[in-house]
C-alpha atoms as a PDB file:
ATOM      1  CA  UNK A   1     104.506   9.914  45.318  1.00  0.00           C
ATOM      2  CA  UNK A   2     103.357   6.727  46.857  1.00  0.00           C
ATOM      3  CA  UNK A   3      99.995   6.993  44.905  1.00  0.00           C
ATOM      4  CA  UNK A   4     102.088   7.205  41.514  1.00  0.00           C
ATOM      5  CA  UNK A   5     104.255   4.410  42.421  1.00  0.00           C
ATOM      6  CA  UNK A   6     101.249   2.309  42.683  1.00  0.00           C
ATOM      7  CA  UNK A   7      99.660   3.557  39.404  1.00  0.00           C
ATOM      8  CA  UNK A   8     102.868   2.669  37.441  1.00  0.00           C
ATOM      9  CA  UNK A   9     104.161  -0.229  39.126  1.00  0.00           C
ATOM     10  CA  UNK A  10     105.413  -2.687  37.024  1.00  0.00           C
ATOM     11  CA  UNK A  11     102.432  -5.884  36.420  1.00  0.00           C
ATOM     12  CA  UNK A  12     102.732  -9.354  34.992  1.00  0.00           C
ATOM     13  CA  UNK A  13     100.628 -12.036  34.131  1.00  0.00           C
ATOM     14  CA  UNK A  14      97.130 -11.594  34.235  1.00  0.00           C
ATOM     15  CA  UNK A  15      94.690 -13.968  32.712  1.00  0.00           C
ATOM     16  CA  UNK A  16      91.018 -11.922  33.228  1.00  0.00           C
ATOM     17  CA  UNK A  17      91.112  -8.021  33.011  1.00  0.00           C
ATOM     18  CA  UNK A  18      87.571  -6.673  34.177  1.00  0.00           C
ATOM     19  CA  UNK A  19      87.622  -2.753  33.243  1.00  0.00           C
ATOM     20  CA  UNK A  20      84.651   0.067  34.321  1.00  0.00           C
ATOM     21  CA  UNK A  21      84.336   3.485  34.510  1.00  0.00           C
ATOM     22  CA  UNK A  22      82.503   6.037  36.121  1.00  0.00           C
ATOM     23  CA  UNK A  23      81.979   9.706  37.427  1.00  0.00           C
ATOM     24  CA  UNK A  24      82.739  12.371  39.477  1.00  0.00           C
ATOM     25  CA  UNK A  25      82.290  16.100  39.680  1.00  0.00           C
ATOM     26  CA  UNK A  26      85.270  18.312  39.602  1.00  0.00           C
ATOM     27  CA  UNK A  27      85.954  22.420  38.774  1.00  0.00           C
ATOM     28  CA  UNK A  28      88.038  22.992  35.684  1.00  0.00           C
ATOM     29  CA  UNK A  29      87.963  26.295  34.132  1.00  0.00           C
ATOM     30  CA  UNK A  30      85.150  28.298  36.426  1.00  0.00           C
ATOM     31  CA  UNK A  31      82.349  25.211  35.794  1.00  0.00           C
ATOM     32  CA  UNK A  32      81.534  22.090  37.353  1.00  0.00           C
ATOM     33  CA  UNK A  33      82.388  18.860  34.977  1.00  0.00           C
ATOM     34  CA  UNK A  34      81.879  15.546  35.299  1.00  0.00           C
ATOM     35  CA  UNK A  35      85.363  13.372  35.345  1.00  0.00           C
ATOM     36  CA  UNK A  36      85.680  10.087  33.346  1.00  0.00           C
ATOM     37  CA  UNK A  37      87.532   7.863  36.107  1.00  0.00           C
ATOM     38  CA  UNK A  38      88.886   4.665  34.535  1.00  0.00           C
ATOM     39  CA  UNK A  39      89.827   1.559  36.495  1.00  0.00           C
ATOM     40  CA  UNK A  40      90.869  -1.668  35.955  1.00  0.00           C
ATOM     41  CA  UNK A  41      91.101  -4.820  38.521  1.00  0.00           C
ATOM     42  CA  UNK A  42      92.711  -8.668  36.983  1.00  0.00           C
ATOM     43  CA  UNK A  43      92.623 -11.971  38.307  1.00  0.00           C
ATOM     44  CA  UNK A  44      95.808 -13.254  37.855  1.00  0.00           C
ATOM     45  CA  UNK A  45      97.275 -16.855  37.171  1.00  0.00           C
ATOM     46  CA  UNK A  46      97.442 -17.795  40.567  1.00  0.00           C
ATOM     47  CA  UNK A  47      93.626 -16.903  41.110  1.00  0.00           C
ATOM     48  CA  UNK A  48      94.170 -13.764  42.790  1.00  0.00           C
ATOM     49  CA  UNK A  49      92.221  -9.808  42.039  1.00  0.00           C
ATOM     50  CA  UNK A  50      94.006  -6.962  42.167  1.00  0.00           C
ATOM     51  CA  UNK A  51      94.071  -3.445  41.153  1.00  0.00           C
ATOM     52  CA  UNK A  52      95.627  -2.772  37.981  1.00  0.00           C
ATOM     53  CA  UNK A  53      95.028   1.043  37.021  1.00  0.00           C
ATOM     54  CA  UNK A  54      93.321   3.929  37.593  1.00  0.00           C
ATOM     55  CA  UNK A  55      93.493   7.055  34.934  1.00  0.00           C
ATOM     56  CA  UNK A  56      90.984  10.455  35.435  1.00  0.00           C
ATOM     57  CA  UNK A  57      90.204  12.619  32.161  1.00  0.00           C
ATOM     58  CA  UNK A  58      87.865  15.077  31.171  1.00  0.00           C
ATOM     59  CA  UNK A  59      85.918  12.444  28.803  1.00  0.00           C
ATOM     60  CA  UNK A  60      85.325   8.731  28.622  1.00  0.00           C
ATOM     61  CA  UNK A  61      86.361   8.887  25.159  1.00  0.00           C
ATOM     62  CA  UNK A  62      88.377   6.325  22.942  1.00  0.00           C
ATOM     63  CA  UNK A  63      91.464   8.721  23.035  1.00  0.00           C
ATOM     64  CA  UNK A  64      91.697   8.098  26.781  1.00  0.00           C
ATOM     65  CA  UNK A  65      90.492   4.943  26.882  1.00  0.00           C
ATOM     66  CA  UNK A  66      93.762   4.237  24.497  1.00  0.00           C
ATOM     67  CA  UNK A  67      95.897   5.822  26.440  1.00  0.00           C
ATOM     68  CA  UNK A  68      94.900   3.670  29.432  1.00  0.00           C
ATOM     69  CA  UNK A  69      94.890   0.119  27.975  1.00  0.00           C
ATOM     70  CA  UNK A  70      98.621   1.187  26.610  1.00  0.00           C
ATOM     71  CA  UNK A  71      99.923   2.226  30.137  1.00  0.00           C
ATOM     72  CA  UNK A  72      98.981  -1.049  31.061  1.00  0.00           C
ATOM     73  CA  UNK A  73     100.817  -2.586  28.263  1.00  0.00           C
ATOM     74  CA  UNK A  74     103.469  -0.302  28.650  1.00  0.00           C
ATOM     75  CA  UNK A  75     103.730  -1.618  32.712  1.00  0.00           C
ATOM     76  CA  UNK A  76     104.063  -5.502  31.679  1.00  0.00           C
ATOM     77  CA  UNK A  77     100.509  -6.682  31.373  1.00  0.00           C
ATOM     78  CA  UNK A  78     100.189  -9.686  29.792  1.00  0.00           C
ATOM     79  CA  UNK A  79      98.852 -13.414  29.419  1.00  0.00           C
ATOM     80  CA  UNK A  80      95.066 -11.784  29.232  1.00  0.00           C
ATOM     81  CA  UNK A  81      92.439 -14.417  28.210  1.00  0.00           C
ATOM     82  CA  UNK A  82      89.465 -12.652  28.331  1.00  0.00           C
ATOM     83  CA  UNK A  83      88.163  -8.305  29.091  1.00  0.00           C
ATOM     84  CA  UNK A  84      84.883  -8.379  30.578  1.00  0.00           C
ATOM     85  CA  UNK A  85      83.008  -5.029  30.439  1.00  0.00           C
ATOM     86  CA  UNK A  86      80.241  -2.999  29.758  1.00  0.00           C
ATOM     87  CA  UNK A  87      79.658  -1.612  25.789  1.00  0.00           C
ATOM     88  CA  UNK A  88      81.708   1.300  26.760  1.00  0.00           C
ATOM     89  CA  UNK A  89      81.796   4.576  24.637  1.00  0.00           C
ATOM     90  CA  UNK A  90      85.591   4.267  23.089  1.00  0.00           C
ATOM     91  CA  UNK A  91      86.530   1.175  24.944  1.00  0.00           C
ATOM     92  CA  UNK A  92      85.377  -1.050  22.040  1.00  0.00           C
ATOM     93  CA  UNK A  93      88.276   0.560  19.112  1.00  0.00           C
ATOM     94  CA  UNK A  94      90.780   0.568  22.010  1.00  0.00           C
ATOM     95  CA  UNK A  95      90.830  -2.755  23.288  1.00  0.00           C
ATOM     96  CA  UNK A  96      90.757  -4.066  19.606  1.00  0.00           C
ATOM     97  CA  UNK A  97      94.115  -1.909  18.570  1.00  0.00           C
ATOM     98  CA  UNK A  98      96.104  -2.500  21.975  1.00  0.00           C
ATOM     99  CA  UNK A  99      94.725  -5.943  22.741  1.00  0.00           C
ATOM    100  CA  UNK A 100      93.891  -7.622  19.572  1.00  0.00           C
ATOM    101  CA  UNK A 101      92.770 -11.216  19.686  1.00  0.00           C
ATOM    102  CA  UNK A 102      91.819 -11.270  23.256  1.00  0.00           C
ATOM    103  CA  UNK A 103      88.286 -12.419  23.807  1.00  0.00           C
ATOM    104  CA  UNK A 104      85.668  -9.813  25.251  1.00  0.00           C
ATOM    105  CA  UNK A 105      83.032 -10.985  27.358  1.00  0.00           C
ATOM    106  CA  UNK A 106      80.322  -7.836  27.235  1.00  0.00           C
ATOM    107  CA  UNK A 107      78.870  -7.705  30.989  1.00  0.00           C
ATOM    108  CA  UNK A 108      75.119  -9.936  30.762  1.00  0.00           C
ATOM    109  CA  UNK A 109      73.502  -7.643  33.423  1.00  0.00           C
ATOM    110  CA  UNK A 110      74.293  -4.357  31.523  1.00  0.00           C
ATOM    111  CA  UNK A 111      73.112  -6.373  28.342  1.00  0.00           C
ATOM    112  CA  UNK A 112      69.967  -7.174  30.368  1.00  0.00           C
ATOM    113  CA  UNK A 113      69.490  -3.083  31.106  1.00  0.00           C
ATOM    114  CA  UNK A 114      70.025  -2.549  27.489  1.00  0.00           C
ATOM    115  CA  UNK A 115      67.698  -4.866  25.826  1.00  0.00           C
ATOM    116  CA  UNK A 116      64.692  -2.940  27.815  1.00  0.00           C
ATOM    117  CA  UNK A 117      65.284  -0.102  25.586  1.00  0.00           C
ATOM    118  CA  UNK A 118      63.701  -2.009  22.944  1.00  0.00           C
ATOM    119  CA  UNK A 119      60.747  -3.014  23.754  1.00  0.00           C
ATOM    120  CA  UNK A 120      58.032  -1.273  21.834  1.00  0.00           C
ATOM    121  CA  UNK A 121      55.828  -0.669  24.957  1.00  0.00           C
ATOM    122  CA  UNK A 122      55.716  -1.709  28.560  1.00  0.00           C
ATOM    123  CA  UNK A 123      54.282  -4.992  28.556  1.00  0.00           C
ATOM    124  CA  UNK A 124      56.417  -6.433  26.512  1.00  0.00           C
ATOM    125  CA  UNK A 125      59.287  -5.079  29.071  1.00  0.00           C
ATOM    126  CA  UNK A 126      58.630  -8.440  31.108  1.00  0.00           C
ATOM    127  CA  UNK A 127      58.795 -10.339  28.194  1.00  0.00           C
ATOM    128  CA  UNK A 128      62.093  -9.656  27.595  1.00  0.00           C
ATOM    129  CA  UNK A 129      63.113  -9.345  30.509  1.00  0.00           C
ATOM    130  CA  UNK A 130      62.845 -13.236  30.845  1.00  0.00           C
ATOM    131  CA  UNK A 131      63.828 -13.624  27.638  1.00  0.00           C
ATOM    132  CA  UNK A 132      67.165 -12.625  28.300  1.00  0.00           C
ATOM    133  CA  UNK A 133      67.339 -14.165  31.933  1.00  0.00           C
ATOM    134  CA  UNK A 134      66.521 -17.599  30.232  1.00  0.00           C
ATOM    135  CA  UNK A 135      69.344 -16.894  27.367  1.00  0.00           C
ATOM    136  CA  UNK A 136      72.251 -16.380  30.142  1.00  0.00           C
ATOM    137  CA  UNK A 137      70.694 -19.051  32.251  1.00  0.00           C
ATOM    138  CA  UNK A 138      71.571 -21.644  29.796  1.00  0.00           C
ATOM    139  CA  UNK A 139      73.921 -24.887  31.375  1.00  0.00           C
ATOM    140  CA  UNK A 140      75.362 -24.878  27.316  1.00  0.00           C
ATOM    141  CA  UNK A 141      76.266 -22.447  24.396  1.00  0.00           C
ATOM    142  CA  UNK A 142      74.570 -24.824  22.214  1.00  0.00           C
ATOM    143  CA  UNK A 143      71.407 -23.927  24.160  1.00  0.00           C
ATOM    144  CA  UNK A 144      71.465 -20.548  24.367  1.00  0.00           C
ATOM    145  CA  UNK A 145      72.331 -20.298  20.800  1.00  0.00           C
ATOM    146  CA  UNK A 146      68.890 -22.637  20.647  1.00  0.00           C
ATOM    147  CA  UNK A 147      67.355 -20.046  22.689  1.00  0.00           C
ATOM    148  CA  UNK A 148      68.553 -16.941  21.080  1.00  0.00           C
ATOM    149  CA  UNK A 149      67.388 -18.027  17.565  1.00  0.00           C
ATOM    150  CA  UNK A 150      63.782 -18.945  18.715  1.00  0.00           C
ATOM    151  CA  UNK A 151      63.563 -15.597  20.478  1.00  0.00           C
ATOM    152  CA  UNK A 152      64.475 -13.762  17.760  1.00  0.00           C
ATOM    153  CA  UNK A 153      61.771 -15.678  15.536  1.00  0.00           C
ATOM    154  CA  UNK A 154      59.144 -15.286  18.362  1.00  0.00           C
ATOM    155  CA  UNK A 155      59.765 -11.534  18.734  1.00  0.00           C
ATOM    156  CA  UNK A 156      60.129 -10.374  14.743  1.00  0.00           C
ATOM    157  CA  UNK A 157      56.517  -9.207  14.709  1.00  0.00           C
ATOM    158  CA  UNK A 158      55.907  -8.016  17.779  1.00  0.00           C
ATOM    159  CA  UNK A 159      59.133  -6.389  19.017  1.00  0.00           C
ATOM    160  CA  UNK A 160      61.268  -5.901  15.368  1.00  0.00           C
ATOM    161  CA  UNK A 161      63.747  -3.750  17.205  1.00  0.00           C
ATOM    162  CA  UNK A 162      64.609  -5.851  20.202  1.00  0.00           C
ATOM    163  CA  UNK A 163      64.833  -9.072  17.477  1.00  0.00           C
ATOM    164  CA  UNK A 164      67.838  -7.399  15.728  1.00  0.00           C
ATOM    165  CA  UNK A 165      69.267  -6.122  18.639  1.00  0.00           C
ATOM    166  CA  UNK A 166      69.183  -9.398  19.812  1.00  0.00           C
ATOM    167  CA  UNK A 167      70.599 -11.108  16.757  1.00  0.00           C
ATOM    168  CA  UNK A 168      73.600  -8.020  16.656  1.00  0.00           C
ATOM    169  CA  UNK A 169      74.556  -8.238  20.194  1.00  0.00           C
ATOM    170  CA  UNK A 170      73.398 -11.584  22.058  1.00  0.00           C
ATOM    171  CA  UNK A 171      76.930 -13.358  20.710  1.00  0.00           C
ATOM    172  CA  UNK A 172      79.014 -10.681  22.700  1.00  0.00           C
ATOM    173  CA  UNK A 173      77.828 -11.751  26.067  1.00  0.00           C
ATOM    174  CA  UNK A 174      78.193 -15.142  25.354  1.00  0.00           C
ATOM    175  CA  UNK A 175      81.793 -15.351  25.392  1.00  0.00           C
ATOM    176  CA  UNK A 176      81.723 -16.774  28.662  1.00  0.00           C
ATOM    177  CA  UNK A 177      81.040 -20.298  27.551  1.00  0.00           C
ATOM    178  CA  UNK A 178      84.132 -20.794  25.927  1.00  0.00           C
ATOM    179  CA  UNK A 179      86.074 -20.791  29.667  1.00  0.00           C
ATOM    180  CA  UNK A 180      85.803 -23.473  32.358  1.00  0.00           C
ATOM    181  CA  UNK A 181      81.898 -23.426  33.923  1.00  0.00           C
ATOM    182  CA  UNK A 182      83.247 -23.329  37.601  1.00  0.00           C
ATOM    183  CA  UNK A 183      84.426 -19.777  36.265  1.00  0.00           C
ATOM    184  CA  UNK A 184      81.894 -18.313  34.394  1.00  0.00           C
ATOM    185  CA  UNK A 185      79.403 -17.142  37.403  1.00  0.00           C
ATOM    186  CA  UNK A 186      82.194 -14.395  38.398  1.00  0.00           C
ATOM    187  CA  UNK A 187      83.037 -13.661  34.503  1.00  0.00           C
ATOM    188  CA  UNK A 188      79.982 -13.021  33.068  1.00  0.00           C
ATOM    189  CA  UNK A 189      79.278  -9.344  34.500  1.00  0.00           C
ATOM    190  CA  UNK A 190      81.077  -6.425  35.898  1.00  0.00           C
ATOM    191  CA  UNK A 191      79.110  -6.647  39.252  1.00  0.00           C
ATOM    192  CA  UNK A 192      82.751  -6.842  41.296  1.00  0.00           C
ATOM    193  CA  UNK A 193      83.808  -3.906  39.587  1.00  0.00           C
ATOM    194  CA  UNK A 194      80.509  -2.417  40.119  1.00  0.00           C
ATOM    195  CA  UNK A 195      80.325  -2.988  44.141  1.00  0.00           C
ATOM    196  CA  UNK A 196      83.673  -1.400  44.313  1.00  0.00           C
ATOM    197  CA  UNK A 197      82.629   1.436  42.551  1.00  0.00           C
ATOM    198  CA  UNK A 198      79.640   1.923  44.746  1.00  0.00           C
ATOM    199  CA  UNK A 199      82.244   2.014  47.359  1.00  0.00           C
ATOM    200  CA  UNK A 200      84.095   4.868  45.472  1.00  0.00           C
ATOM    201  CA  UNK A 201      80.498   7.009  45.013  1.00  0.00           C
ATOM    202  CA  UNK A 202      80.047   6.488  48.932  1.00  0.00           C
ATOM    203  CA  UNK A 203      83.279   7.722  49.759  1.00  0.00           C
ATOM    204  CA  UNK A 204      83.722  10.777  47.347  1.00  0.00           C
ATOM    205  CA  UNK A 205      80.073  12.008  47.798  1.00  0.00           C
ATOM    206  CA  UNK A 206      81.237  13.677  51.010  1.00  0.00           C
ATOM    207  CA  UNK A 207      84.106  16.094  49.156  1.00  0.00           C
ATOM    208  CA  UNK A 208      80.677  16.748  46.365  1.00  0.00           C
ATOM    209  CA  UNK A 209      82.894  18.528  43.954  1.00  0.00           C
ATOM    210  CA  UNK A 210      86.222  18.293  43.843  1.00  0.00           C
ATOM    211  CA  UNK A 211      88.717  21.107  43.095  1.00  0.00           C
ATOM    212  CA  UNK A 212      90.167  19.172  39.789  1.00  0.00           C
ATOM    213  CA  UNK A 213      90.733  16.224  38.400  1.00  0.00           C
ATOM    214  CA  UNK A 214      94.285  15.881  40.003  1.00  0.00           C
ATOM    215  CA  UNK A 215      92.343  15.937  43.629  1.00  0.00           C
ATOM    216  CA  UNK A 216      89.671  12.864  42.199  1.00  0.00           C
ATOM    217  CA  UNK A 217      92.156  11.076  41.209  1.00  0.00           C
ATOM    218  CA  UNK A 218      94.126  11.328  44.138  1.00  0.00           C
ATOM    219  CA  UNK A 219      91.351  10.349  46.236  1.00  0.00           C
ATOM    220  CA  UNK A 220      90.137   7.034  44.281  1.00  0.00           C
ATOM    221  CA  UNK A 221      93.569   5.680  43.980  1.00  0.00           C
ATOM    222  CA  UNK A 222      93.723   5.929  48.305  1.00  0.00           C
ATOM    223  CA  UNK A 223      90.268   3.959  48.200  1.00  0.00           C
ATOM    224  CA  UNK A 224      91.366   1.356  45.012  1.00  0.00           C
ATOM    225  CA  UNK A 225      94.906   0.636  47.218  1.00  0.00           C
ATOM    226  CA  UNK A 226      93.054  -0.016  50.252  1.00  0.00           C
ATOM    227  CA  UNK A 227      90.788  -2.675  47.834  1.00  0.00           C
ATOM    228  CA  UNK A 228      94.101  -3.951  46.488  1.00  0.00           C
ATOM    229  CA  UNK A 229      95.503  -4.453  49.925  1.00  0.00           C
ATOM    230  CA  UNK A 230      92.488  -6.238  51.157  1.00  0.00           C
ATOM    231  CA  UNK A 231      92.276  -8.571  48.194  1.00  0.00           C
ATOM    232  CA  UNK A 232      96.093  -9.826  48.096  1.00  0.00           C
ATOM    233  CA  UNK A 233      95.195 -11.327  51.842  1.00  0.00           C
ATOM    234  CA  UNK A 234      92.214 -12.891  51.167  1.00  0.00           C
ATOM    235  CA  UNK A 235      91.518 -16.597  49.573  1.00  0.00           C
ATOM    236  CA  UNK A 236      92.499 -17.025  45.991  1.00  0.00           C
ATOM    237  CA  UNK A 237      89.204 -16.020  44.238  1.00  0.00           C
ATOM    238  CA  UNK A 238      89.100 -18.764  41.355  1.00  0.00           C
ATOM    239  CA  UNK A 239      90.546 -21.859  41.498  1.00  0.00           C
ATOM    240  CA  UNK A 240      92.860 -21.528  37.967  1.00  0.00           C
ATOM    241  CA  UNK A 241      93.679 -25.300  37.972  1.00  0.00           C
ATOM    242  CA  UNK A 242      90.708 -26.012  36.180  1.00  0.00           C
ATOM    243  CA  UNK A 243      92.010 -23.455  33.197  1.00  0.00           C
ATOM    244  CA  UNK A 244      94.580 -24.550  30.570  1.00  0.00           C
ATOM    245  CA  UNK A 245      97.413 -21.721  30.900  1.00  0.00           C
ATOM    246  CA  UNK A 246      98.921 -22.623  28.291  1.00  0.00           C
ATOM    247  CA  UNK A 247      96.442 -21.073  26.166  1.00  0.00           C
ATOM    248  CA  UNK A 248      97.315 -17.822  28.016  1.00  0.00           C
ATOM    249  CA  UNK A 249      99.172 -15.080  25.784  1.00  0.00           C
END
């Protein structure tokens, strides 16, 4: 009862949503599944994280990825600026149809993972590797826009692939630069969403597989309230005077 309390308590303003999933192992009808676990933390107006949701299904797919984004409506969130993620399967349609508008901010270090998948052999890996390191480095939009355009020039020839997956999906992680700079280092990747959900692998791998879904979910919502908990007595994460609210909502 107390966990469900938590999962639909009633929310408010929050001004960056950060959302992740990941998996776990449970039984469900004589086999061993993986479990889409869904999970969302916000900074609020007053600069502070907390847990907003957690939802378990039996797929990461944009059916339950809708469903989740509307209990969260549903529960009072509003005033969101900007969702940061990864390119989720199914997150993408469902964030467009229950948030539409909002600004997405597609997480630079998975972006960085991705982009290795097109190099056309290994020694160019490095190459891009920097490539994209020097793109998100950039103090200004202008100049990774600069950037961005003579890498895809440079790498036409010699890496085709990477130079239109570059030109198709650069722009997404570059959302960033349209909110304040003293901001941007914790809004430009999921890697606080990511530590916590190292935290979550660490503390389910001792159950292994869990008897369903209801028992996972059970489990991660203990761990995420303990996370909440912590956060609402620390020091306000981001200073939000530096950020026009009245742009919020």
């Amino acid at each position: 009862e107390q966990f469900e309390l938590f999962r639909n308590r009633p929310l408010g303003e929050v001004v960056y949503v950060f959302f992740d999933a990941t998996y776990l192992k449970a039984r469900h009808n004589k086999t061993v599944i993986d479990v889409a676990v869904l999970w969302a933390y916000g900074i609020t107006s007053d600069g502070k994280r907390e847990i907003l949701g957690v939802s378990t299904s039996l797929s990461e797919a944009e059916q339950h990825w809708r469903e989740f984004l509307q209990h969260l409506k549903k529960r009072g969130l509003k005033g969101v600026q900007l969702i940061v993620s990864d390119d989720h399967s199914g997150l993408r349609n469902a964030r467009i149809a229950c948030y539409p508008g909002v600004a997405w901010q597609r997480c630079q270090f998975h972006c960085c993972q991705n982009a290795q998948a097109y190099a056309s052999k290994k020694s160019i890996r490095k190459d891009i590797s920097e490539t994209m390191r020097e793109i998100f480095g950039s103090l200004t939009y202008e100049k990774a826009i600069e950037l961005k355009v003579k890498a895809i020039e440079s790498y036409n020839s010699k890496a085709p692939e990477f130079a239109q997956w570059l030109e198709e999906n650069i722009d997404e992680a570059l959302t960033v630069y349209a909110f304040p700079k003293e901001h941007r280092v914790k809004l430009r990747t999921t890697n606080g969403i990511e530590r916590s959900n190292r935290e979550l692998k660490r503390r389910t791998k001792v159950v292994g597989v869990f008897p369903n879904k209801e028992s996972a979910l059970r489990l991660v919502t203990a761990r995420l309230i303990e996370i909440h908990e912590d956060w609402l007595t620390e020091r306000h994460y981001l200073d939000m005077s530096v950020l026009d609210l009245r742009k919020v909502g």
